[in-house]
C-alpha atoms as a PDB file:
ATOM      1  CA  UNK A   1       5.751   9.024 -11.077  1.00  0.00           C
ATOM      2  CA  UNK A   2       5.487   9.220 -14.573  1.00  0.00           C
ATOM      3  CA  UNK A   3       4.473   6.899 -17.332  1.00  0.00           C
ATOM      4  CA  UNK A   4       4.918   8.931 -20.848  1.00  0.00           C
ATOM      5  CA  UNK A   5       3.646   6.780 -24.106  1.00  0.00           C
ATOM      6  CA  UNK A   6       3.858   3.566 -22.782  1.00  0.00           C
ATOM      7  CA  UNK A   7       2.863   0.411 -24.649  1.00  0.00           C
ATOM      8  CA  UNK A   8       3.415  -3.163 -24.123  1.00  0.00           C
ATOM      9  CA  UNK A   9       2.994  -6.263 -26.423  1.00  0.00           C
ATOM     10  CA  UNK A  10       4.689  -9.755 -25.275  1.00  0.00           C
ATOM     11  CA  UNK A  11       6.883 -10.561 -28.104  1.00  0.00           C
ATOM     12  CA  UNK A  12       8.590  -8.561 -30.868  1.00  0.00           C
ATOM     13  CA  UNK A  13       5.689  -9.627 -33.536  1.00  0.00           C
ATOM     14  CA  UNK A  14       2.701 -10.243 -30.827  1.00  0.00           C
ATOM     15  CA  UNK A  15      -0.193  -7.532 -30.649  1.00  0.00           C
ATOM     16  CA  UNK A  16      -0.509  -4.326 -28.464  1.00  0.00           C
ATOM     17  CA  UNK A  17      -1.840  -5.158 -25.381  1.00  0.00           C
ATOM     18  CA  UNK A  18      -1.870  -1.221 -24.411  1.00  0.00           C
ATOM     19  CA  UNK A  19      -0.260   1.685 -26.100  1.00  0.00           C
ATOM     20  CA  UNK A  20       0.473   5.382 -25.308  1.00  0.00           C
ATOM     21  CA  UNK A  21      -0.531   5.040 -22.105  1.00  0.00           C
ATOM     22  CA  UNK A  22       0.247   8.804 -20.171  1.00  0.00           C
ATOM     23  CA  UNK A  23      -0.721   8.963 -16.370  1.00  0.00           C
ATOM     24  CA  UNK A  24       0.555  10.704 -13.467  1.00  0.00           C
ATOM     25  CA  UNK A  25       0.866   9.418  -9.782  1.00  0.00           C
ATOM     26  CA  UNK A  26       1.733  12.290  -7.298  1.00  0.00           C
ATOM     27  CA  UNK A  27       2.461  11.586  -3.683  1.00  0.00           C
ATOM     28  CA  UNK A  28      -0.265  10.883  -1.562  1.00  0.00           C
ATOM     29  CA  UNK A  29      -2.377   9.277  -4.649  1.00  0.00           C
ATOM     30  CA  UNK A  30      -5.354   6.666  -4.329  1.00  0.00           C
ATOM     31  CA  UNK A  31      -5.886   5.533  -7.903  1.00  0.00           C
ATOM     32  CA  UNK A  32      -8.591   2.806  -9.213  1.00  0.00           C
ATOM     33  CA  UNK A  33      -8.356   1.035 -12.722  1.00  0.00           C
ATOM     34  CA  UNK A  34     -11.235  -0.492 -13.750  1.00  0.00           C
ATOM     35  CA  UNK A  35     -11.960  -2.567 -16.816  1.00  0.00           C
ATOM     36  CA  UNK A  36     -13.445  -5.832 -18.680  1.00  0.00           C
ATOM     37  CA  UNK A  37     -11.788  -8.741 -18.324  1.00  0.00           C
ATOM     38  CA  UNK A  38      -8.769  -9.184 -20.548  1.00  0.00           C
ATOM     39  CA  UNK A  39      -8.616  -5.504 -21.316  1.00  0.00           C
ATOM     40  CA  UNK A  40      -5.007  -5.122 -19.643  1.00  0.00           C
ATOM     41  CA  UNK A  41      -5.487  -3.744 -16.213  1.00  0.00           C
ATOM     42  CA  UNK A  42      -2.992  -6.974 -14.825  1.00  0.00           C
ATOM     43  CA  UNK A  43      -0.639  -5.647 -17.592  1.00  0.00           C
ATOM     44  CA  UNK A  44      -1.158  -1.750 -16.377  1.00  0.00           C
ATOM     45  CA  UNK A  45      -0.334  -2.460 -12.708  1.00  0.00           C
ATOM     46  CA  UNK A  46       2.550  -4.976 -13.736  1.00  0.00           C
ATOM     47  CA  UNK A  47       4.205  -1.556 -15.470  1.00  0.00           C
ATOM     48  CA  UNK A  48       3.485   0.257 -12.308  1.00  0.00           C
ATOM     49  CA  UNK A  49       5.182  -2.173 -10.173  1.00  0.00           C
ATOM     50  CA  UNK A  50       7.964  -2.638 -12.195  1.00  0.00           C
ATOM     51  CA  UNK A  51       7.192  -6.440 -12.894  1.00  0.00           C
ATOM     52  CA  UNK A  52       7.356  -5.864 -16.570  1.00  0.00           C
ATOM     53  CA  UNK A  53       9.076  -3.051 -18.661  1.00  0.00           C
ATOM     54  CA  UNK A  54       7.434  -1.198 -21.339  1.00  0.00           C
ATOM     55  CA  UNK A  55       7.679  -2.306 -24.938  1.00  0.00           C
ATOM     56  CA  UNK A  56       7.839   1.626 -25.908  1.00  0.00           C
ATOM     57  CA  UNK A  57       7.517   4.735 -23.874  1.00  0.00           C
ATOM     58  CA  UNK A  58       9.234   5.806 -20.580  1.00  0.00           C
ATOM     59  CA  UNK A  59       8.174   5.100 -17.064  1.00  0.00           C
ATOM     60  CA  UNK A  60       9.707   8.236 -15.183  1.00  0.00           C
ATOM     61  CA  UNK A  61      10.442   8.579 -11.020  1.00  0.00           C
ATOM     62  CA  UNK A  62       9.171   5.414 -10.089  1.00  0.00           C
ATOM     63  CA  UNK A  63       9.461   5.653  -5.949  1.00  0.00           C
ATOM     64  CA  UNK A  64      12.746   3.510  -4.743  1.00  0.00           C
ATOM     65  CA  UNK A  65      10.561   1.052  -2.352  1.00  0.00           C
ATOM     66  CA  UNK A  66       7.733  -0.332  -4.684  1.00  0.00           C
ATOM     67  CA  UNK A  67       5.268  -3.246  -3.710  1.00  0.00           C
ATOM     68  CA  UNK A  68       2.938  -5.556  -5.453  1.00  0.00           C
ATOM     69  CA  UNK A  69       0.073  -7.815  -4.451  1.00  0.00           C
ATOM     70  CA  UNK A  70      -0.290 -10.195  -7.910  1.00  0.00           C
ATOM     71  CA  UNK A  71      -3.375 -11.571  -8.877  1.00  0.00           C
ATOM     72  CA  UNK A  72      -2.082 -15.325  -8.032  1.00  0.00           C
ATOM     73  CA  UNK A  73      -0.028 -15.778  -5.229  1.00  0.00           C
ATOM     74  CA  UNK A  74       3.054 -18.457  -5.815  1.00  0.00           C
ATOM     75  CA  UNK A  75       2.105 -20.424  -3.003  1.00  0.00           C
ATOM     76  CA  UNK A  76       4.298 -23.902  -4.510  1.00  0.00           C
ATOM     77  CA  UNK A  77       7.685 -21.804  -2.643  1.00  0.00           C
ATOM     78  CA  UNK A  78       9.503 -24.020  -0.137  1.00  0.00           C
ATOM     79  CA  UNK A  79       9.037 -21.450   2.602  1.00  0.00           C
ATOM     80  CA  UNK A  80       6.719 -20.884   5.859  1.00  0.00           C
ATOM     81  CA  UNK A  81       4.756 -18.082   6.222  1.00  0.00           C
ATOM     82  CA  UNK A  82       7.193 -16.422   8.527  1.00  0.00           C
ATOM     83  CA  UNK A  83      10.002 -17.124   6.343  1.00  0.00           C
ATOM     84  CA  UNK A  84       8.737 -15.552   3.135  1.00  0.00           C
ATOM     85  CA  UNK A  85       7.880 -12.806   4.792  1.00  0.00           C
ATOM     86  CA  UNK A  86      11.139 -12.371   6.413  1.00  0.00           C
ATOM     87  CA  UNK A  87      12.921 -13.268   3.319  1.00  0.00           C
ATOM     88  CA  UNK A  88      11.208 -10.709   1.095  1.00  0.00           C
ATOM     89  CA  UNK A  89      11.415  -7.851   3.920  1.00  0.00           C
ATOM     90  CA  UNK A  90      15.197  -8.202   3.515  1.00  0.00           C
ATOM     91  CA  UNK A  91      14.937  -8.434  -0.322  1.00  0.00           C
ATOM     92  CA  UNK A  92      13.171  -4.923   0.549  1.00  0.00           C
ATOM     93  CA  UNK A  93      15.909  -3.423   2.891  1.00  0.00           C
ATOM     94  CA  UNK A  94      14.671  -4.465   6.335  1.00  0.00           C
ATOM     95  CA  UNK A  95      17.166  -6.176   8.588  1.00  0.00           C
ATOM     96  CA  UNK A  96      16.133  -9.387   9.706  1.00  0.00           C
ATOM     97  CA  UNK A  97      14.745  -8.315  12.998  1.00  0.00           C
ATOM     98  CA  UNK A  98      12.874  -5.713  11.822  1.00  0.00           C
ATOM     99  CA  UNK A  99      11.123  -8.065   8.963  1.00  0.00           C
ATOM    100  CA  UNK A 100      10.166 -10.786  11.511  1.00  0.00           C
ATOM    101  CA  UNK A 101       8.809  -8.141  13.383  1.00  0.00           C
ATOM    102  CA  UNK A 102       6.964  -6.946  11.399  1.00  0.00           C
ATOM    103  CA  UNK A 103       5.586 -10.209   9.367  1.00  0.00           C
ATOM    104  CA  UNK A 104       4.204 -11.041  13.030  1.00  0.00           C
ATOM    105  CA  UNK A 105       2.355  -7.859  13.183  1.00  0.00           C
ATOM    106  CA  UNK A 106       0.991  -7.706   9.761  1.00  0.00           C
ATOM    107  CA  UNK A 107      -0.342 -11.883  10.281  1.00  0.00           C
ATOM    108  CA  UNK A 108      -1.734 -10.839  13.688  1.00  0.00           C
ATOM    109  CA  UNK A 109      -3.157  -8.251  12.220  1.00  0.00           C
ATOM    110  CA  UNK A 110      -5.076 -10.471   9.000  1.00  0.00           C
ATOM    111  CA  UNK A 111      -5.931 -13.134  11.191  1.00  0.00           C
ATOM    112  CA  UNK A 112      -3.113 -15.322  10.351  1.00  0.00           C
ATOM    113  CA  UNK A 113      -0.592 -15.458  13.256  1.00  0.00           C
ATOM    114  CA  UNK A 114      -1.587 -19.024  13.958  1.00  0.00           C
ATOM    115  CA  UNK A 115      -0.133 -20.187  10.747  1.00  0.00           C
ATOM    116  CA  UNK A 116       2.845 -18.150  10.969  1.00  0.00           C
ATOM    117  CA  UNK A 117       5.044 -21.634  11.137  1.00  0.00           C
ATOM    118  CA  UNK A 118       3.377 -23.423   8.062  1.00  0.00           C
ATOM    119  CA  UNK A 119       4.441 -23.973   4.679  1.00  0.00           C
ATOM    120  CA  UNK A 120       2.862 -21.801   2.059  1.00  0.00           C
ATOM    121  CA  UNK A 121       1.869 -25.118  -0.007  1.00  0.00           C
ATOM    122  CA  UNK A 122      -0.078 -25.963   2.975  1.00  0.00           C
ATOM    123  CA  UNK A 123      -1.835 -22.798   3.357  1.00  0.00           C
ATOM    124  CA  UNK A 124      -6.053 -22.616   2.421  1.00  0.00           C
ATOM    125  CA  UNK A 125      -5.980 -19.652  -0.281  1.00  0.00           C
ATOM    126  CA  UNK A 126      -7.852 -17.118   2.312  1.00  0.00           C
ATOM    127  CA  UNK A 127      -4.431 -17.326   4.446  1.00  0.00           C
ATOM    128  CA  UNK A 128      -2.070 -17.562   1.328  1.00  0.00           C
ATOM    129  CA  UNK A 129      -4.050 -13.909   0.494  1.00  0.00           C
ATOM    130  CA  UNK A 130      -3.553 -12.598   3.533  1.00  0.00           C
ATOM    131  CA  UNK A 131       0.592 -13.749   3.811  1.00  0.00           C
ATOM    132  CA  UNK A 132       0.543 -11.885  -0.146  1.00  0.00           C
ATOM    133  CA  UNK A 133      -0.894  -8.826   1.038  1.00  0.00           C
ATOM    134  CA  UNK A 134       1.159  -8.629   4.715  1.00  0.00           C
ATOM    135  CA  UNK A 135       4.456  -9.247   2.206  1.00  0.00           C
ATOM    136  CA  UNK A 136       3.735  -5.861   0.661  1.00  0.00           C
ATOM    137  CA  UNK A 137       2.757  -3.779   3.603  1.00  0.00           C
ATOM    138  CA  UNK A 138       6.100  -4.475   5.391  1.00  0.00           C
ATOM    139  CA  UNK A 139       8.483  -2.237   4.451  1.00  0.00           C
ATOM    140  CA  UNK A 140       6.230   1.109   3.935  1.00  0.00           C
ATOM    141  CA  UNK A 141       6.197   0.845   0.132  1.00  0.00           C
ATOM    142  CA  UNK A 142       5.884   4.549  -1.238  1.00  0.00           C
ATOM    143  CA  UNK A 143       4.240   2.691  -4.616  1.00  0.00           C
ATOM    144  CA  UNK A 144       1.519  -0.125  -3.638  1.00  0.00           C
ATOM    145  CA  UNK A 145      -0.159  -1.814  -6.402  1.00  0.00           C
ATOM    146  CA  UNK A 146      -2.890  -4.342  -5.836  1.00  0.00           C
ATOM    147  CA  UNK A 147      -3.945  -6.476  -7.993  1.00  0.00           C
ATOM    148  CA  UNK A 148      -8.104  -8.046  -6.497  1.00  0.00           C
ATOM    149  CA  UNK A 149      -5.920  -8.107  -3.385  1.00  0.00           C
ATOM    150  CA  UNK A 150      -8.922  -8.268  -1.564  1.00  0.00           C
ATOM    151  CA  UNK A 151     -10.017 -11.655  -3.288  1.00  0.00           C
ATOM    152  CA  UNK A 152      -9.928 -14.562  -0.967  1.00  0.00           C
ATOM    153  CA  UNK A 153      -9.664 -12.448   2.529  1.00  0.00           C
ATOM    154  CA  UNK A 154     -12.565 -12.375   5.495  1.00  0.00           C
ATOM    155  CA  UNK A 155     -14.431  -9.502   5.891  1.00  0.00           C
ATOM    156  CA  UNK A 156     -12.407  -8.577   9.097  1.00  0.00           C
ATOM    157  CA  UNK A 157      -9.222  -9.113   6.758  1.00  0.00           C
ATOM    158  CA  UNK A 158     -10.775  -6.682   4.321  1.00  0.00           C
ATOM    159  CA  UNK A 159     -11.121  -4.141   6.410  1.00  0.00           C
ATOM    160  CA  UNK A 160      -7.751  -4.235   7.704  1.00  0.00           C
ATOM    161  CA  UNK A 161      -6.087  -4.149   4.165  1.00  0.00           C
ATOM    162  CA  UNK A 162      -8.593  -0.874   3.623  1.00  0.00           C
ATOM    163  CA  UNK A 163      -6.978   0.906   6.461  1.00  0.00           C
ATOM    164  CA  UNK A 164      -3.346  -0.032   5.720  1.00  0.00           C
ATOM    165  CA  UNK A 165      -4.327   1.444   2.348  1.00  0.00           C
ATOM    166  CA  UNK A 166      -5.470   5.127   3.892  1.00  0.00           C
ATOM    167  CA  UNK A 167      -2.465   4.947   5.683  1.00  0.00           C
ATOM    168  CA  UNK A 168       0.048   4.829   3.023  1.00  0.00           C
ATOM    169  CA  UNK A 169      -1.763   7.413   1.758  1.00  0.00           C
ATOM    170  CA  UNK A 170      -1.958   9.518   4.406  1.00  0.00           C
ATOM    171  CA  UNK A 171       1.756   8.759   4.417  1.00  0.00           C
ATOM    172  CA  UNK A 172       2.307  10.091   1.276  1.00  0.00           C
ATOM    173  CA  UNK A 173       2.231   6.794  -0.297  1.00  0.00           C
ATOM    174  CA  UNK A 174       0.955   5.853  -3.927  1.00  0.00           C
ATOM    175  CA  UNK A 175      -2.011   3.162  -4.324  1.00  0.00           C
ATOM    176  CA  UNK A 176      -3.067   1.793  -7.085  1.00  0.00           C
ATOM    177  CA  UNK A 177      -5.425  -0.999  -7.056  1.00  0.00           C
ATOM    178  CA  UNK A 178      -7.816  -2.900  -9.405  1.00  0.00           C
ATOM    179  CA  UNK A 179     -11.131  -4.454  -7.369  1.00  0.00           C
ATOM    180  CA  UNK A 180     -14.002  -6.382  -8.778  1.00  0.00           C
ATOM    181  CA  UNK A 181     -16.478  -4.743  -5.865  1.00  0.00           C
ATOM    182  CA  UNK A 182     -17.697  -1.420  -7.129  1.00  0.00           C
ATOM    183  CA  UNK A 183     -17.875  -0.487  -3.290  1.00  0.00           C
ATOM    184  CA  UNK A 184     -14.395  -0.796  -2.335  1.00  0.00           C
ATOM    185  CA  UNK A 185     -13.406   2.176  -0.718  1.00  0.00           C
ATOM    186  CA  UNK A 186     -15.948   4.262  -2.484  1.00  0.00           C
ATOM    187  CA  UNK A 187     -15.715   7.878  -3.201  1.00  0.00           C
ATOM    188  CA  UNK A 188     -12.053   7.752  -1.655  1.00  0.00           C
ATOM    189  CA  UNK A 189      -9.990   7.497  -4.827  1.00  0.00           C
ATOM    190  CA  UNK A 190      -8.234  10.340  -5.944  1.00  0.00           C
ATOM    191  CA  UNK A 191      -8.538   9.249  -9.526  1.00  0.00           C
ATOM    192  CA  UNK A 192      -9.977   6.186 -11.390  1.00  0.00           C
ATOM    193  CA  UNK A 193      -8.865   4.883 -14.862  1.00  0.00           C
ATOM    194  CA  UNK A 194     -10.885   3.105 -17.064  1.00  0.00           C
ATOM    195  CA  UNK A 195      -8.641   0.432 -19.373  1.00  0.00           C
ATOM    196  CA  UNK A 196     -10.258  -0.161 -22.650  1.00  0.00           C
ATOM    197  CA  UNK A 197      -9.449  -1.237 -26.071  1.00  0.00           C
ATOM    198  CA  UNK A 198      -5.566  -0.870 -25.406  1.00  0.00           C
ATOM    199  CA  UNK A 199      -6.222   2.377 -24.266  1.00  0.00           C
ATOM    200  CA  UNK A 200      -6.255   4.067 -20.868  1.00  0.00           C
ATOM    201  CA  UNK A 201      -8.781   6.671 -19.937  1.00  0.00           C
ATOM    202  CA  UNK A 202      -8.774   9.323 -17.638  1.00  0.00           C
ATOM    203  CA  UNK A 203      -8.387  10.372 -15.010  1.00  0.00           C
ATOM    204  CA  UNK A 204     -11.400  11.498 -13.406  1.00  0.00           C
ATOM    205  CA  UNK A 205     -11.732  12.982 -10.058  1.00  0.00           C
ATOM    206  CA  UNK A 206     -13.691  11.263  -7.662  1.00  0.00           C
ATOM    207  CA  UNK A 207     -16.293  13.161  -5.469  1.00  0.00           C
ATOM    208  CA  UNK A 208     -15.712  14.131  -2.238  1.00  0.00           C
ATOM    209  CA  UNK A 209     -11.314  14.121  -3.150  1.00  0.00           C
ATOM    210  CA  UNK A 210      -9.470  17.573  -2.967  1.00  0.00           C
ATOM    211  CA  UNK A 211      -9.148  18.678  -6.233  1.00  0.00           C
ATOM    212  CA  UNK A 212      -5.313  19.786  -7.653  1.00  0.00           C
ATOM    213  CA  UNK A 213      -5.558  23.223  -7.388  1.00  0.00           C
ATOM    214  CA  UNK A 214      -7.721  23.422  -4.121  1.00  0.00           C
ATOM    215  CA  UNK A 215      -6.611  24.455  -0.715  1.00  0.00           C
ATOM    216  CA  UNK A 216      -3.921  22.088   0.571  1.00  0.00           C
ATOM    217  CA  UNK A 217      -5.551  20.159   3.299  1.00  0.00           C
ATOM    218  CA  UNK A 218      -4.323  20.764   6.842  1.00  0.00           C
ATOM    219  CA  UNK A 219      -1.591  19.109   8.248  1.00  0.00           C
ATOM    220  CA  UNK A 220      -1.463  17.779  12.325  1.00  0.00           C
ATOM    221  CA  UNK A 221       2.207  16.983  13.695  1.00  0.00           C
ATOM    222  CA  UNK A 222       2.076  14.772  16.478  1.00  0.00           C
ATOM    223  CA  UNK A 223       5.069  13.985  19.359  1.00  0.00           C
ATOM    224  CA  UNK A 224       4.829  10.970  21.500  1.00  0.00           C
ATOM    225  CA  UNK A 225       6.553   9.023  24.172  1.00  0.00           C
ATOM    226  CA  UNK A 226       5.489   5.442  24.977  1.00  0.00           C
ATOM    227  CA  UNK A 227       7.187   2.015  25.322  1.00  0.00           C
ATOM    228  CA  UNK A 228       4.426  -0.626  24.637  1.00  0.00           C
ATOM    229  CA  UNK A 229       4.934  -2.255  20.189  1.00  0.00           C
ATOM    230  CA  UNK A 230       2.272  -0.019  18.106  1.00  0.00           C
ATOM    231  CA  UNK A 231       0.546  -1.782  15.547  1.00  0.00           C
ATOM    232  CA  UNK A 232       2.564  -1.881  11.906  1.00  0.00           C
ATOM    233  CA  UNK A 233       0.957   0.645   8.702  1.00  0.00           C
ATOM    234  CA  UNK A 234       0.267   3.781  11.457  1.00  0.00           C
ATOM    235  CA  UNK A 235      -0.587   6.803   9.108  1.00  0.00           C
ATOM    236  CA  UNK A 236       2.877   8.459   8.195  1.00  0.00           C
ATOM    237  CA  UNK A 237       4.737   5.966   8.968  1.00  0.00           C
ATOM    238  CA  UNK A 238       5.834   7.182  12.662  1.00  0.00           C
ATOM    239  CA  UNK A 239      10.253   7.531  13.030  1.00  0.00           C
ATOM    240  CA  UNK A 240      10.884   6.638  16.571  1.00  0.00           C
ATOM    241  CA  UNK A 241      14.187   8.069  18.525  1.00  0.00           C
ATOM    242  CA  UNK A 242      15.223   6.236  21.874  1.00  0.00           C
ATOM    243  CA  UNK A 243      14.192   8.257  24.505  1.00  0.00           C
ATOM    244  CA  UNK A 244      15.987   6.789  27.627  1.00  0.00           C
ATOM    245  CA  UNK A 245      15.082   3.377  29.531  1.00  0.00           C
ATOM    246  CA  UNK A 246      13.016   1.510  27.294  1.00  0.00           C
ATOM    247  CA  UNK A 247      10.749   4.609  26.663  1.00  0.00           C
ATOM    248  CA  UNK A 248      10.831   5.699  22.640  1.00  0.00           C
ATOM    249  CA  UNK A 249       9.615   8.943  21.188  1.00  0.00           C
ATOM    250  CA  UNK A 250       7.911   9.219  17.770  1.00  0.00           C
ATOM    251  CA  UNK A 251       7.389  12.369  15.463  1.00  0.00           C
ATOM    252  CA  UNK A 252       4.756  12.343  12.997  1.00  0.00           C
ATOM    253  CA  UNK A 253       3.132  14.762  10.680  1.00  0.00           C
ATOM    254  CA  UNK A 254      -0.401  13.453   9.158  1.00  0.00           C
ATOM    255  CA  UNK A 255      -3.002  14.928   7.461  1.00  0.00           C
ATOM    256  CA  UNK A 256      -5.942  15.971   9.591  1.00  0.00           C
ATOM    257  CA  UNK A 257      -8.203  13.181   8.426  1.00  0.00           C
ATOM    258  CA  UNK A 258      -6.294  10.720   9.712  1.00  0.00           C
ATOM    259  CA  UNK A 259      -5.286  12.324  12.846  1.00  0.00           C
ATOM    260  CA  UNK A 260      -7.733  10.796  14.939  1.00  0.00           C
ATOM    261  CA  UNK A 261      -6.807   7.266  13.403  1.00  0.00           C
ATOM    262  CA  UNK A 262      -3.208   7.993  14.958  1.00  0.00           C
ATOM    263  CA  UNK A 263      -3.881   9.455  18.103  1.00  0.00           C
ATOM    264  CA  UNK A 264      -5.931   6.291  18.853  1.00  0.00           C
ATOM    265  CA  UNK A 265      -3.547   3.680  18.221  1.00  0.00           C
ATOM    266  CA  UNK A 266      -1.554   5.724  20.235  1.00  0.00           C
ATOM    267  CA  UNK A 267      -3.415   6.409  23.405  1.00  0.00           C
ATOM    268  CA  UNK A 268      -4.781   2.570  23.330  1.00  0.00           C
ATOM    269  CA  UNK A 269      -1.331   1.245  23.457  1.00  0.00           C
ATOM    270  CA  UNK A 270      -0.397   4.041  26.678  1.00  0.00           C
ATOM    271  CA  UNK A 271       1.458   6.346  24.788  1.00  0.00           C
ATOM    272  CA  UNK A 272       2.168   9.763  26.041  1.00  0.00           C
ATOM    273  CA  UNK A 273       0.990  12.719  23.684  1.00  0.00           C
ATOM    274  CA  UNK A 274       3.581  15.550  24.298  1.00  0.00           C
ATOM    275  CA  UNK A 275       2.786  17.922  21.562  1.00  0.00           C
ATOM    276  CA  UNK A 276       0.105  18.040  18.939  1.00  0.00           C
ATOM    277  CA  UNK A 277       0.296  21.042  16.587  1.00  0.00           C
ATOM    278  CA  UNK A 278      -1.442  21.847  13.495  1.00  0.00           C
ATOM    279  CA  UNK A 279      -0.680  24.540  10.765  1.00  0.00           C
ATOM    280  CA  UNK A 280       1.751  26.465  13.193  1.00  0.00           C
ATOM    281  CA  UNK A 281      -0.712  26.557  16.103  1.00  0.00           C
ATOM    282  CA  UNK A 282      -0.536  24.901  19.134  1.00  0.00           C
ATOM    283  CA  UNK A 283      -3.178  23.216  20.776  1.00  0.00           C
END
């Protein structure tokens, strides 16, 4: 993904809010954007997402399956929690199974299962946050772009949105997210941008990341057979294949960092590793 001398300004008169903006967002990409207040990082992410469209420039390869996390969630909708969810994982290209599947994973998973049958109006704003963030984790967005998606969620919350975060990663995904906490996920991001003036700067490398033209890091393929749900967000986004009975088999390639995180989910829920190879080597 691609954005080539964008700018936007809200109306055909009004002032530039950013201009020539040029970044790059290659698959498997953890990118920060940091600014002041009022400096356009909202506007930045809106591009990204696909919210807004540029005033001038060229957003190129945006990925097909794209998912946002606004700063304000509309929380006025006539919908429960369940329903929006289920609703918007259809708008996304999930069949209506598969959505209320997975919206009662991802509000087990933030804390909010117990609220899965209330209206959003009715909602506190912790649980509105968490139904926001669960909306764009469902459908295994290859662009996520969070917007102080953290804001308003527990601690335990938190750290769940951090790990659905290395896993789209891992998976190849794109993540871009904007985060008043200087500590949040620290030293993971791939690149950070700085918004300033109308202008964005960088990128920078962050320490401890693989640089572009370093070694590519080493790749574990993993084969499974088990019949007990696994937890939604896995890293690399397991494809499962009946395998007889009510047995299923899984095939997943991951890199080696987030191996362990795999195998783990998997051997907690009773799944059978049948093969586990890495770089053409069996183990």
């Amino acid at each position: 993904m691609r954005l080539e001398g964008v700018g936007r300004r809200y109306g055909p008169r009004g002032p530039w809010v950013l201009r020539e903006v040029g970044l790059d967002l290659p698959a498997g990409t953890l990118a920060r954007v940091t600014g002041g207040n009022g400096t356009g990082k909202s506007t930045l992410l809106r591009l990204l997402a696909g919210v807004d469209a540029p005033s001038a420039g060229r957003i190129a390869a945006r990925p097909p399956r794209t998912a946002y996390v606004p700063e304000r969630f509309p929380a006025a909708l006539p919908l429960t929690a369940t329903g929006y969810l289920v609703h918007l994982g259809r708008v996304q290209g999930l069949t209506g199974r598969d959505a209320a599947v997975r919206a009662g994973q991802w509000l087990a998973r933030f804390g909010a299962a117990p609220y899965a049958d209330t209206p959003l109006a009715e909602l506190s704003k912790g649980t509105s946050q968490k139904v926001a963030v669960a909306q764009a984790l469902l459908a295994d967005p290859d662009l996520l772009v969070l917007d102080e998606a953290w804001t308003g969620l527990d601690t335990t919350a938190r750290t769940e949105l951090d790990r659905a975060v290395r896993a789209r990663v891992a998976a190849g995904g794109r993540v871009v997210f904007v985060d008043h906490d200087p500590r949040r996920l620290a030293g993971e991001a791939d690149a950070e941008y700085r918004v300033a003036d109308g202008r964005v700067h960088g990128p920078g490398p962050r320490a401890g990341r693989t640089e572009p033209d370093a070694a590519p890091r080493a790749r574990v393929r993993v084969g499974a057979t088990g019949g007990t749900p696994l937890p939604p967000g896995l890293p690399g986004s397991p494809a499962y294949a009946h395998a007889g009975s009510d047995a299923a088999r899984l095939t997943v390639t991951v890199d080696a960092a987030h191996s362990d995180t795999l195998l783990r989910a998997l051997l907690d829920a009773g799944w059978h590793i049948d093969d586990l190879t890495t770089e053409g080597v069996r183990l």
